[in-house]
N, C-alpha and C. Protein backbone atom coordinates (compact mmCIF):
# COMPACT_ATOMS: atom_id res chain seq x y z
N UNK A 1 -24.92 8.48 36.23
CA UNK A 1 -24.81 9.76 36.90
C UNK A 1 -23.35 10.20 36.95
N UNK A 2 -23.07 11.61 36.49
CA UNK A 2 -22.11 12.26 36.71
C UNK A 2 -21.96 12.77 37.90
N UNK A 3 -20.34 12.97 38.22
CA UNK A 3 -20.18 13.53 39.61
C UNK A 3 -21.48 15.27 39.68
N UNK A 4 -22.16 15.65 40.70
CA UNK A 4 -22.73 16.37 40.80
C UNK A 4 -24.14 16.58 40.64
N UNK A 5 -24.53 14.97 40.60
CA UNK A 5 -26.01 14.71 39.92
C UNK A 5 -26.45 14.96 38.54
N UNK A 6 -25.45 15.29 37.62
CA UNK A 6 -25.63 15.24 35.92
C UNK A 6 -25.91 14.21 35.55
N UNK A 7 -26.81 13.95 34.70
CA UNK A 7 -27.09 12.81 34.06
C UNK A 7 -25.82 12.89 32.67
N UNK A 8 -25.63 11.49 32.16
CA UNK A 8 -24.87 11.13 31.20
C UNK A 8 -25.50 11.63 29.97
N UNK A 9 -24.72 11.99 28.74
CA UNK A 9 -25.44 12.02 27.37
C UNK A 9 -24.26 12.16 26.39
N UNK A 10 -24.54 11.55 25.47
CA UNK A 10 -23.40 11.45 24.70
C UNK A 10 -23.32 12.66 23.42
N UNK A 11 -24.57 13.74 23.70
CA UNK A 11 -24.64 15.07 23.49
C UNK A 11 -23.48 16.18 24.47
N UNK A 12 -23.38 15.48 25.66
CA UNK A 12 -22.72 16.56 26.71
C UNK A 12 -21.34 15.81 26.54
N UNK A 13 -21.16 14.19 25.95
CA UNK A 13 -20.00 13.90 25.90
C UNK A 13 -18.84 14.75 24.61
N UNK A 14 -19.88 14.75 23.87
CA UNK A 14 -19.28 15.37 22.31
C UNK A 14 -18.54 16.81 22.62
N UNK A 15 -19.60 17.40 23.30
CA UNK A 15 -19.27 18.89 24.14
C UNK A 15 -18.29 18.78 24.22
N UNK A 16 -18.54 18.01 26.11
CA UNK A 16 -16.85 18.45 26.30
C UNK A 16 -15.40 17.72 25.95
N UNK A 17 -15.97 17.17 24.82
CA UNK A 17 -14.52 16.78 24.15
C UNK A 17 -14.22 17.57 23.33
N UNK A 18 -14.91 18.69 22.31
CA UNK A 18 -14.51 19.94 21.87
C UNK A 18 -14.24 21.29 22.69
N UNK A 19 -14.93 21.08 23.64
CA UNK A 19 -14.50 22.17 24.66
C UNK A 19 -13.03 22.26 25.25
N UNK A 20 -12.73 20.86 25.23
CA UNK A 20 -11.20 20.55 25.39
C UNK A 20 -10.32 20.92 24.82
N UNK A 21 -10.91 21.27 23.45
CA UNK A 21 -9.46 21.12 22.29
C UNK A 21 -9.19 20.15 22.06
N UNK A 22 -9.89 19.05 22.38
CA UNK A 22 -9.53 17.18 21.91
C UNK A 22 -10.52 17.19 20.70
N UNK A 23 -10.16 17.26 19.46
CA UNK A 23 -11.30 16.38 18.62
C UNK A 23 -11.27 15.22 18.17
N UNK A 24 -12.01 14.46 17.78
CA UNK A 24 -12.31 13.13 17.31
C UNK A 24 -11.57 13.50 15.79
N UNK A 25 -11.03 13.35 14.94
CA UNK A 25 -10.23 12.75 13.52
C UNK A 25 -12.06 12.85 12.84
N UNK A 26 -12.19 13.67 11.96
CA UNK A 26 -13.27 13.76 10.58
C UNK A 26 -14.39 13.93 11.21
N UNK A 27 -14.57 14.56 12.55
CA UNK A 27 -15.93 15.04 13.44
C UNK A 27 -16.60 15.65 12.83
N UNK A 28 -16.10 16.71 12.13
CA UNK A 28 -16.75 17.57 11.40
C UNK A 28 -17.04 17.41 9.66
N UNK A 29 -16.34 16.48 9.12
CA UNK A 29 -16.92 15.83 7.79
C UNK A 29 -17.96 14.97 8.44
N UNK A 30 -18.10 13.89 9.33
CA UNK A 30 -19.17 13.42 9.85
C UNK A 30 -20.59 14.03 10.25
N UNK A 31 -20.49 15.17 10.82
CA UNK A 31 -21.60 15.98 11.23
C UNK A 31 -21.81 17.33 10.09
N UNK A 32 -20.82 17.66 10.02
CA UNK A 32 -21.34 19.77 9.11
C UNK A 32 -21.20 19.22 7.56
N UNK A 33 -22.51 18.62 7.54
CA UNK A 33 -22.83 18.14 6.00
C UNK A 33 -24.37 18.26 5.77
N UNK A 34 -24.89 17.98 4.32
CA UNK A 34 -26.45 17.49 4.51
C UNK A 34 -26.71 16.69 3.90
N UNK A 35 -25.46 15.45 4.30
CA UNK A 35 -25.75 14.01 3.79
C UNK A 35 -26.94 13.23 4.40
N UNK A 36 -28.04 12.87 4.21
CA UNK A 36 -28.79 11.86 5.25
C UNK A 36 -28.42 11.32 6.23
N UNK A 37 -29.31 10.80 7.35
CA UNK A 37 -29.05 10.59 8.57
C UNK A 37 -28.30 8.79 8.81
N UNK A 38 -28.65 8.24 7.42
CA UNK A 38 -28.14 7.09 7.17
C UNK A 38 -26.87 6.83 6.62
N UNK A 39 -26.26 7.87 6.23
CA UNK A 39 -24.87 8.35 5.02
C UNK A 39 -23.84 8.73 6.45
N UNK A 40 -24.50 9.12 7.24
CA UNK A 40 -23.70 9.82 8.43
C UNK A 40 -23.27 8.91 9.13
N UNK A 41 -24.19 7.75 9.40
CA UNK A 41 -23.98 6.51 10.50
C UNK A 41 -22.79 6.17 9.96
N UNK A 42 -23.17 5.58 8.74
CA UNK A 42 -22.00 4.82 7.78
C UNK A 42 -20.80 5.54 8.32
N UNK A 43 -20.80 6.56 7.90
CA UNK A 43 -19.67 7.09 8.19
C UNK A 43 -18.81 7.45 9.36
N UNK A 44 -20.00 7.44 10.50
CA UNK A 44 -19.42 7.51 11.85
C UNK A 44 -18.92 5.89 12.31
N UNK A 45 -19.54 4.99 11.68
CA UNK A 45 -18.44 3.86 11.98
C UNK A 45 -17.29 3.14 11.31
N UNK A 46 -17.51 3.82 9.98
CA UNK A 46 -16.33 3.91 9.36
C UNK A 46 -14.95 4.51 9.67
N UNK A 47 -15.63 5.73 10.59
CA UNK A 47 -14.58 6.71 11.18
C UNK A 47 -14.04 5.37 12.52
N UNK A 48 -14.52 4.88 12.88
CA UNK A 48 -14.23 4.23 14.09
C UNK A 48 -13.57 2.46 13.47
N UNK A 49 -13.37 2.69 12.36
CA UNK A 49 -12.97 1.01 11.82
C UNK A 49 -13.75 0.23 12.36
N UNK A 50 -14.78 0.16 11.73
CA UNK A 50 -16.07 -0.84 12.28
C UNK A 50 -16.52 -1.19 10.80
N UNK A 51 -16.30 -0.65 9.80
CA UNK A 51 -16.84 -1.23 8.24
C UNK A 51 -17.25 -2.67 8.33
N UNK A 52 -17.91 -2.86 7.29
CA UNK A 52 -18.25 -4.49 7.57
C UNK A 52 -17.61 -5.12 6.33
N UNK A 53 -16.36 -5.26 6.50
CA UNK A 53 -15.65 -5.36 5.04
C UNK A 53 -15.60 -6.90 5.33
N UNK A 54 -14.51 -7.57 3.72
CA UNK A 54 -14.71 -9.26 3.97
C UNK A 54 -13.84 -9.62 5.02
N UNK A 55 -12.66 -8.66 5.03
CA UNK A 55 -11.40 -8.71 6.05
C UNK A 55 -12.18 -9.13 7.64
N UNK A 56 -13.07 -7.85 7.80
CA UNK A 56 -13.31 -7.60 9.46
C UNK A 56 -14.24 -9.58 9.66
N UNK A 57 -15.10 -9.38 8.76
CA UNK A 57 -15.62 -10.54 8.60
C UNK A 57 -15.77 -11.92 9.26
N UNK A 58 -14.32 -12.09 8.28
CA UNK A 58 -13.66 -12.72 8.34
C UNK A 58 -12.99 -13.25 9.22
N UNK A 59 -12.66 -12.18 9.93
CA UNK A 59 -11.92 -11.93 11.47
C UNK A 59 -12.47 -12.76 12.29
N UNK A 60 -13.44 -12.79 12.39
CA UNK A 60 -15.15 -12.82 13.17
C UNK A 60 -15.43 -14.21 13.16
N UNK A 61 -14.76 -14.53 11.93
CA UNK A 61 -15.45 -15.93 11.74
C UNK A 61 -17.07 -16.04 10.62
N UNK A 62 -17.01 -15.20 9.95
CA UNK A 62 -18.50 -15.12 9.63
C UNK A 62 -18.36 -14.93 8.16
N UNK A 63 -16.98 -15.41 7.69
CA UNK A 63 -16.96 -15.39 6.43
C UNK A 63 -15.47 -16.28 6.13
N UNK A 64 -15.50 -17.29 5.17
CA UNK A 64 -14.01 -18.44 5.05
C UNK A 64 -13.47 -17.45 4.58
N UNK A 65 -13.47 -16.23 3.92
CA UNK A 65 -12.12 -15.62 2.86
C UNK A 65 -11.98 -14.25 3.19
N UNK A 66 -11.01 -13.43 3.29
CA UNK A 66 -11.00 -11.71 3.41
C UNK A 66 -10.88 -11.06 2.16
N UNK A 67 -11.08 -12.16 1.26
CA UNK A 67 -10.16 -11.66 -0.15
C UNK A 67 -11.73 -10.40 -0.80
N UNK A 68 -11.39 -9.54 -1.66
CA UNK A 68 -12.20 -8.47 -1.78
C UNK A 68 -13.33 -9.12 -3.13
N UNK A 69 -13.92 -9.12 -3.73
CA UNK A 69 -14.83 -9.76 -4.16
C UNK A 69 -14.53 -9.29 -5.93
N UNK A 70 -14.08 -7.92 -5.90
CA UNK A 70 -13.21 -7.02 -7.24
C UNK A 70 -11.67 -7.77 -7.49
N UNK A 71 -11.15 -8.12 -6.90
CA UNK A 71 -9.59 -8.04 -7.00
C UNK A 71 -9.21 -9.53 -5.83
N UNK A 72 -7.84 -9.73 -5.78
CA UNK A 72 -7.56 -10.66 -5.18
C UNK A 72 -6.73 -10.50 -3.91
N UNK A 73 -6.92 -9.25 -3.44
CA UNK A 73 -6.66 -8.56 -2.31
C UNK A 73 -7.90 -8.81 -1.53
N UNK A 74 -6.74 -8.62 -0.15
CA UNK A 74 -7.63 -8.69 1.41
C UNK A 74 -8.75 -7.16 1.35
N UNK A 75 -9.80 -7.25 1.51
CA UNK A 75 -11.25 -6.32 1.86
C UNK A 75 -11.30 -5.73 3.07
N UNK A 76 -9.81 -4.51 3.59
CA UNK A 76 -9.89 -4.21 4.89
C UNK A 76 -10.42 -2.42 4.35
N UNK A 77 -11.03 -2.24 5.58
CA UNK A 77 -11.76 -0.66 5.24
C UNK A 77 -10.57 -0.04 4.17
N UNK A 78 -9.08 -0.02 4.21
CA UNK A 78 -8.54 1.05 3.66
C UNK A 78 -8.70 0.74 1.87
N UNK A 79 -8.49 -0.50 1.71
CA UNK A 79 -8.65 -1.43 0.67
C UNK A 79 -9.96 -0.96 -0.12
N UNK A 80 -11.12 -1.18 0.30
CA UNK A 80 -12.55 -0.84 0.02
C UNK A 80 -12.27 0.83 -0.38
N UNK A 81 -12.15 1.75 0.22
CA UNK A 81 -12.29 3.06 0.00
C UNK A 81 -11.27 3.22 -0.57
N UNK A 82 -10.15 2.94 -0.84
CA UNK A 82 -9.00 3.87 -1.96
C UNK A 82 -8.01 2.72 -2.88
N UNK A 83 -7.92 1.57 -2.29
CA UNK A 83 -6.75 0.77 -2.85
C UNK A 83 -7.58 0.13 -4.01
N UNK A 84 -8.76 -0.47 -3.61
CA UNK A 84 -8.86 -1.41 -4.59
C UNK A 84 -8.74 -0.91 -6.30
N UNK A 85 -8.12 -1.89 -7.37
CA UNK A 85 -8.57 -1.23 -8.61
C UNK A 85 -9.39 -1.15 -9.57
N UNK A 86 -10.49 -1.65 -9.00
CA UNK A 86 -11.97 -0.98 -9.39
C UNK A 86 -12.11 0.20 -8.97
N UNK A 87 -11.38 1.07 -8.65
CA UNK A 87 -11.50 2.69 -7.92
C UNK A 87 -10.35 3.81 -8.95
N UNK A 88 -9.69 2.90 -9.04
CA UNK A 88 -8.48 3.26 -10.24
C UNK A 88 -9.42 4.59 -11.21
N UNK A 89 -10.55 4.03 -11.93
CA UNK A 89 -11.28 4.81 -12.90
C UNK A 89 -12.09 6.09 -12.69
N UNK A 90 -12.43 5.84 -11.20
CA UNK A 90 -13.24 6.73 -10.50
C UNK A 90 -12.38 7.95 -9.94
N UNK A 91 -11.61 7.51 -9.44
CA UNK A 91 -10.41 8.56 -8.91
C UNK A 91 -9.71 9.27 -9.59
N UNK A 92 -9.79 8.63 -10.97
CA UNK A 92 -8.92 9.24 -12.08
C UNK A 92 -10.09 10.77 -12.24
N UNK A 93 -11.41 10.55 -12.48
CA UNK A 93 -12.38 11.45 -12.86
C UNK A 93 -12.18 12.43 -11.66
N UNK A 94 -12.11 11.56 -10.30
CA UNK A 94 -12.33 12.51 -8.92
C UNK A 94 -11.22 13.47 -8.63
N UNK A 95 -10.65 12.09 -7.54
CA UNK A 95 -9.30 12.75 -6.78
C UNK A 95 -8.03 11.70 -6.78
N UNK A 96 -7.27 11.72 -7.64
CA UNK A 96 -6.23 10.63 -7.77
C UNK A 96 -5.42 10.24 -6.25
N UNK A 97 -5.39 11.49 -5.22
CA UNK A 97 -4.30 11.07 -4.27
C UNK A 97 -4.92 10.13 -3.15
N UNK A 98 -6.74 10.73 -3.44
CA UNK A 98 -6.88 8.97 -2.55
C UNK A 98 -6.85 7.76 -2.79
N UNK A 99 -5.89 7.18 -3.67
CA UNK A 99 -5.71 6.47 -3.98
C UNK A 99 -4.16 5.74 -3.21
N UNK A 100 -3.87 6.92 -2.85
CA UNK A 100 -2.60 5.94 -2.13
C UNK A 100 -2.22 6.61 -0.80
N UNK A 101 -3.72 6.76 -0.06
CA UNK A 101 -3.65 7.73 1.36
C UNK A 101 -3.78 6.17 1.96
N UNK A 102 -3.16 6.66 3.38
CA UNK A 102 -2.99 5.59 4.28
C UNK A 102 -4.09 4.91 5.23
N UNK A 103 -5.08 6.21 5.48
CA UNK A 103 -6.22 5.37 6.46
C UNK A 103 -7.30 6.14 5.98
N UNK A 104 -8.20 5.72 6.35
CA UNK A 104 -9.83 6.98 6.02
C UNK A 104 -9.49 8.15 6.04
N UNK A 105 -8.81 8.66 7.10
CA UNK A 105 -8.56 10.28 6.87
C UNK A 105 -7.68 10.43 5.94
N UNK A 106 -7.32 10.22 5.51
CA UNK A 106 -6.40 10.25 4.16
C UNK A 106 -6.84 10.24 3.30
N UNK A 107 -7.85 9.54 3.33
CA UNK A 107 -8.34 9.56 1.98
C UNK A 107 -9.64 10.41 1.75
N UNK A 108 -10.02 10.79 3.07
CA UNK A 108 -10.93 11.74 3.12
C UNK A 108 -10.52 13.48 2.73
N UNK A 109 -8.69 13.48 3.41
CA UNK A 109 -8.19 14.65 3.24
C UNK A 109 -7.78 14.81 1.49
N UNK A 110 -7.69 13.75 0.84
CA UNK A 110 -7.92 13.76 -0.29
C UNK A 110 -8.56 14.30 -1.50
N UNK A 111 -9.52 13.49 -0.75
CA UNK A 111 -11.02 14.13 -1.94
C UNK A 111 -11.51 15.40 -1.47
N UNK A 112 -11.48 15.62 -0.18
CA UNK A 112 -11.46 17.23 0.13
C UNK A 112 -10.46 18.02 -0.53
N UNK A 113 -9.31 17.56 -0.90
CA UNK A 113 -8.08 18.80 -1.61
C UNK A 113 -8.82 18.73 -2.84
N UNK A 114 -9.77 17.74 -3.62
CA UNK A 114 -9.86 17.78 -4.75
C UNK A 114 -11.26 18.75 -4.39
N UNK A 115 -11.77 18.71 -3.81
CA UNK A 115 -13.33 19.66 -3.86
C UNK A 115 -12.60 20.86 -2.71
N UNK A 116 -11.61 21.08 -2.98
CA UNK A 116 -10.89 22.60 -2.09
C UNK A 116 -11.68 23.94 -2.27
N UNK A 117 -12.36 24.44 -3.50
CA UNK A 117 -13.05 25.47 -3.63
C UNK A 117 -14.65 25.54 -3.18
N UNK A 118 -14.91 24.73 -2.64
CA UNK A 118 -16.53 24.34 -2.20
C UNK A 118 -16.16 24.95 -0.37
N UNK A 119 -17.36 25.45 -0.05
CA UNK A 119 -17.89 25.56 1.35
C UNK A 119 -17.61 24.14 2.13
N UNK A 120 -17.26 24.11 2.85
CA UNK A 120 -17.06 23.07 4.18
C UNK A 120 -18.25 21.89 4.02
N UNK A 121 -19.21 22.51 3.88
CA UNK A 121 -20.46 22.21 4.05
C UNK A 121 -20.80 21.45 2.88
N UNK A 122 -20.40 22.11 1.81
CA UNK A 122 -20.49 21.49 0.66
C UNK A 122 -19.54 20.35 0.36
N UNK A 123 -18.21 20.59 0.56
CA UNK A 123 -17.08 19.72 0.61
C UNK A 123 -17.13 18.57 1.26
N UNK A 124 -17.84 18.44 2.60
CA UNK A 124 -17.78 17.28 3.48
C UNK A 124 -18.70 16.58 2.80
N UNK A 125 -20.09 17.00 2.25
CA UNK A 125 -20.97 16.44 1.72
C UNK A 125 -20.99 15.63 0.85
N UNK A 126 -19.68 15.85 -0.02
CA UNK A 126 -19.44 15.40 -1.52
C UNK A 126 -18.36 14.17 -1.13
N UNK A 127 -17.82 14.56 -0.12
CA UNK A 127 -16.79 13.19 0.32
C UNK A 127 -17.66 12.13 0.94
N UNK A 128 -19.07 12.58 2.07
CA UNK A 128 -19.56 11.58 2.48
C UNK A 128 -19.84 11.09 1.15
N UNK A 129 -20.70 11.55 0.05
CA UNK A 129 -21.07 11.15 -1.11
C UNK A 129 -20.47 9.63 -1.94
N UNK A 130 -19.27 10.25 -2.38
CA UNK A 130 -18.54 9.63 -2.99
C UNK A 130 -18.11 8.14 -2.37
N UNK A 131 -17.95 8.25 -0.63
CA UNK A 131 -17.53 7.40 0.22
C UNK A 131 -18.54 6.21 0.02
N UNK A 132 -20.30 6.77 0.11
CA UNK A 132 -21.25 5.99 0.12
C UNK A 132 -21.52 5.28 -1.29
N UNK A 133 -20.94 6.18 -2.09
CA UNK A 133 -21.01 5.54 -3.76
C UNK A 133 -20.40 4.02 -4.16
N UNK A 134 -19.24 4.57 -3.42
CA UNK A 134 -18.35 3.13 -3.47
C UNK A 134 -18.81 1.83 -2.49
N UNK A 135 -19.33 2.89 -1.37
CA UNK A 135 -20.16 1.38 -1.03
C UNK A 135 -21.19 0.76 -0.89
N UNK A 136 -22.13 1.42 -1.31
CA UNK A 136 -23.07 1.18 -2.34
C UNK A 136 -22.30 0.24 -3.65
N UNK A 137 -21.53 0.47 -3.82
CA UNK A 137 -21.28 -0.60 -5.50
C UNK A 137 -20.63 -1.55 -5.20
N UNK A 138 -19.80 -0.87 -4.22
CA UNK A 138 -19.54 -2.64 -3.56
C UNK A 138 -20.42 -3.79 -3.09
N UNK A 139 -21.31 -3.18 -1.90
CA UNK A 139 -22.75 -4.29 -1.78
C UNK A 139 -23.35 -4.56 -2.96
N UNK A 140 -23.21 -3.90 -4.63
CA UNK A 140 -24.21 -4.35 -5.49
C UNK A 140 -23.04 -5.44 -6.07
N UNK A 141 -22.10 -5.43 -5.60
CA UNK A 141 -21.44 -6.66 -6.45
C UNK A 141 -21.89 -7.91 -5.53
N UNK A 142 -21.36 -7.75 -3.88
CA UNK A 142 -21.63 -8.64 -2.96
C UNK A 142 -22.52 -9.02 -2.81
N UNK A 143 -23.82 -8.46 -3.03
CA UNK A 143 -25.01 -9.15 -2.56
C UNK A 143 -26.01 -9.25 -3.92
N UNK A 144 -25.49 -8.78 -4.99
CA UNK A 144 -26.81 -9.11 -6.12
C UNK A 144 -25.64 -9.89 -7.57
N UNK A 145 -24.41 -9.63 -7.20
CA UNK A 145 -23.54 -10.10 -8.01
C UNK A 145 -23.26 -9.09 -9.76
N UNK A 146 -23.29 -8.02 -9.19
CA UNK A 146 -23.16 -6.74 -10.09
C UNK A 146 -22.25 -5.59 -9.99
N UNK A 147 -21.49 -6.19 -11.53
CA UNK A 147 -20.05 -5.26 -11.35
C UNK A 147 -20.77 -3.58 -12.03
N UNK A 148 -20.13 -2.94 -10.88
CA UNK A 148 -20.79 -1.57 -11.91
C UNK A 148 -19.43 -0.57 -11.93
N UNK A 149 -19.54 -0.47 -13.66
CA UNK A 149 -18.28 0.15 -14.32
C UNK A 149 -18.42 1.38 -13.78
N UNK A 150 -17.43 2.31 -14.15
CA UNK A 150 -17.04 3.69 -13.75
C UNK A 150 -17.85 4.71 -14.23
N UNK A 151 -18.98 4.34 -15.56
CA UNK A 151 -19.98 5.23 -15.48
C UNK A 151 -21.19 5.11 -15.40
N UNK A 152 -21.37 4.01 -14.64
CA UNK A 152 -22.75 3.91 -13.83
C UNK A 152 -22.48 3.94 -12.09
N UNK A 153 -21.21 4.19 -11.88
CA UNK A 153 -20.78 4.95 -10.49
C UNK A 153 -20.97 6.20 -10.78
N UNK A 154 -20.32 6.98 -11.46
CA UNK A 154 -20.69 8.35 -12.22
C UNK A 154 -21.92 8.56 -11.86
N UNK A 155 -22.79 8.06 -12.47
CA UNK A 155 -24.42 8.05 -12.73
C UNK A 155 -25.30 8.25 -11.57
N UNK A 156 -24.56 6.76 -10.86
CA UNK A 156 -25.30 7.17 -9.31
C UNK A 156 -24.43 7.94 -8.88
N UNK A 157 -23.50 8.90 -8.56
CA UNK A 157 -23.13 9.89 -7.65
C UNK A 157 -23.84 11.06 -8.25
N UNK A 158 -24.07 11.07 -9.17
CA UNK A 158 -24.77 12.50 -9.91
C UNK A 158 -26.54 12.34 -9.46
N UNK A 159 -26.80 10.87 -9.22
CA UNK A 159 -28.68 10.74 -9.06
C UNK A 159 -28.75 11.25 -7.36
N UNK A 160 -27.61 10.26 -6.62
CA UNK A 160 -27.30 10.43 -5.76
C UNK A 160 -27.44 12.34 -4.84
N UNK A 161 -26.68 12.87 -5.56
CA UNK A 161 -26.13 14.06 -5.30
C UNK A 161 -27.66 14.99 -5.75
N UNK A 162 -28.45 14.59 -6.65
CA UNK A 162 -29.64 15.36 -7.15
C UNK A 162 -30.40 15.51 -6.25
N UNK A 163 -30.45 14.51 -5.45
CA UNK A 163 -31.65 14.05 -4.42
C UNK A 163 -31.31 14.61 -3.02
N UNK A 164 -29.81 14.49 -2.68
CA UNK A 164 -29.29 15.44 -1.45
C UNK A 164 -29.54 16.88 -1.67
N UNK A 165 -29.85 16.89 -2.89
CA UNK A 165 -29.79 18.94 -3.11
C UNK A 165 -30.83 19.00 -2.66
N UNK A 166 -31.88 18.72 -2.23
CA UNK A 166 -33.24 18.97 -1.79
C UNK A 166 -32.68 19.55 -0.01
N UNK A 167 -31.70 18.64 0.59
CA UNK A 167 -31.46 18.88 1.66
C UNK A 167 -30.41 19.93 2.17
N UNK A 168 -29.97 20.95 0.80
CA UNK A 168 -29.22 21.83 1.31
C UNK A 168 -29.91 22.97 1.77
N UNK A 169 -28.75 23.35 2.86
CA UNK A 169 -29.52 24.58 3.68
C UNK A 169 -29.07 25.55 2.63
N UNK A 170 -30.44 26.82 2.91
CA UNK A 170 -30.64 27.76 2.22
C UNK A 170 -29.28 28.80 2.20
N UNK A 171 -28.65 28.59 3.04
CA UNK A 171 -27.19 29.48 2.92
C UNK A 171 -25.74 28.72 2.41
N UNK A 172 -26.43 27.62 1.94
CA UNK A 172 -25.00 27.18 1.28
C UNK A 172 -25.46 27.05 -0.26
N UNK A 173 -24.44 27.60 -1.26
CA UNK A 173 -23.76 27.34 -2.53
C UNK A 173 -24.76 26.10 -3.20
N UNK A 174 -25.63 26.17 -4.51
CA UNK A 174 -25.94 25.28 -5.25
C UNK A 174 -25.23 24.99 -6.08
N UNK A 175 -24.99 26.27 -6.90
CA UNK A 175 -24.15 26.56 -7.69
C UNK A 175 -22.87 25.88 -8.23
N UNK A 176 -22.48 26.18 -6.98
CA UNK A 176 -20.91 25.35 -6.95
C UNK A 176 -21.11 23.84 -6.97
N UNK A 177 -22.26 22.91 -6.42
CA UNK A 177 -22.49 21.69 -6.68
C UNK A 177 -22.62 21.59 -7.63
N UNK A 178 -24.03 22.21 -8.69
CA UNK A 178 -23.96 22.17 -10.20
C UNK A 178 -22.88 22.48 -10.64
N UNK A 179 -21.92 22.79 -10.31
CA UNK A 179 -20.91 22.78 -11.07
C UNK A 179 -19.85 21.68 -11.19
N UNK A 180 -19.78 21.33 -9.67
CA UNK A 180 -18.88 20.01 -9.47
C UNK A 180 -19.87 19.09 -10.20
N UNK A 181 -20.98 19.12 -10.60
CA UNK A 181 -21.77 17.87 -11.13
C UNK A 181 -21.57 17.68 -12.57
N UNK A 182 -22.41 19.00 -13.25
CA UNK A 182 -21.34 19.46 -14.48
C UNK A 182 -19.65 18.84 -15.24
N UNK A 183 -18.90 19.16 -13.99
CA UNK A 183 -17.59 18.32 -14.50
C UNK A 183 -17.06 17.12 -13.82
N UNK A 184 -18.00 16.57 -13.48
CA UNK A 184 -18.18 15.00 -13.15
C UNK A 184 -18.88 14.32 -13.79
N UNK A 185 -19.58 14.97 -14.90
CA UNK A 185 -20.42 14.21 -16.06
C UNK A 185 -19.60 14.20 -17.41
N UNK A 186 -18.84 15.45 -17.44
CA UNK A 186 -18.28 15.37 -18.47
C UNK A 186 -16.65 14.95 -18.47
N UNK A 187 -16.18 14.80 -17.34
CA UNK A 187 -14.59 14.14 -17.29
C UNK A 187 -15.13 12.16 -17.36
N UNK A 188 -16.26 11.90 -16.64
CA UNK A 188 -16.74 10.57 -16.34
C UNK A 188 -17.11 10.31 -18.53
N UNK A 189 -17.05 10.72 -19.17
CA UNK A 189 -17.46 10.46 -20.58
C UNK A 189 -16.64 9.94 -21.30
């Protein structure tokens, strides 16, 4: 209970932390998208450094090594999403500067400069995208023992991205996705 007999909700908390002028860092790449409701989680605890990388793991006790499973570097969230160089190939096709941004938002403000001409809506969508691509291919190395090259990442962000188009709202831009898809098939060649 809130002072005044309000009940708690973390709907009225979100409120009035925008009502403030306080926002949360990528609130709105997290929510004003029409990534799935499972693409979003990911990402809302990603936003919060909660990843389940080998680093955090490790930390924990729940794994002997932090080392990344691609490379011979430590597996801390920033590592996973932009450093490692299994990403080198992908970024080259995408957005090269997340490659040497400093934390998630960095590398989120990134791949957004690279999808700069897309709707908000569209833009946040394509970063959750890409974010989930990589980790998605990371669990297919970690848990089935499968390296997947730069154009069967390609592949799934384009199958990926086919299947979210079902979930765009009727007032945002297809167009412009087919188009970012378009030259993400043919720079990925």
């Amino acid at each position: 209970m809130l002072l005044g007999g309000a009940k708690f909700t973390a709907a009225g908390a979100y409120r009035g932390m925008h009502s403030s002028g306080v926002a949360m860092p990528l609130t709105d790449t997290n929510w004003v998208n029409f990534a799935p409701l499972k693409v979003r989680v990911f990402f809302w605890i990603a936003r919060h450094g909660n990843t389940r990388t080998r680093a955090l793991l490790h930390r924990h006790g729940c794994l002997p090594s932090p080392r990344c499973p691609f490379c011979n570097e430590d597996e801390d969230q920033l590592h996973l999403f932009s450093r490692c160089a299994r990403l080198t190939p992908l970024f080259a096709v995408g957005s090269p500067a997340a490659a040497v941004a400093g934390d998630l938002e960095g590398v989120c403000a990134a791949l957004a400069g690279a999808l700069q001409p897309h709707a908000s809506l569209v833009r946040n969508s394509l970063v959750l995208l890409l974010l989930w691509i990589i980790w998605k291919s990371r669990n297919r190395m970690v848990f089935d023992d499968v390296r997947m090259r730069t154009r069967c990442m390609v592949a799934m962000l384009v199958d990926h991205c086919e299947l979210w188009l079902h979930r765009l709202p009727c007032r945002a831009s297809r167009r412009s996705v087919d188009a970012w898809l378009l030259q993400l098939r043919e720079n990925a060649l």
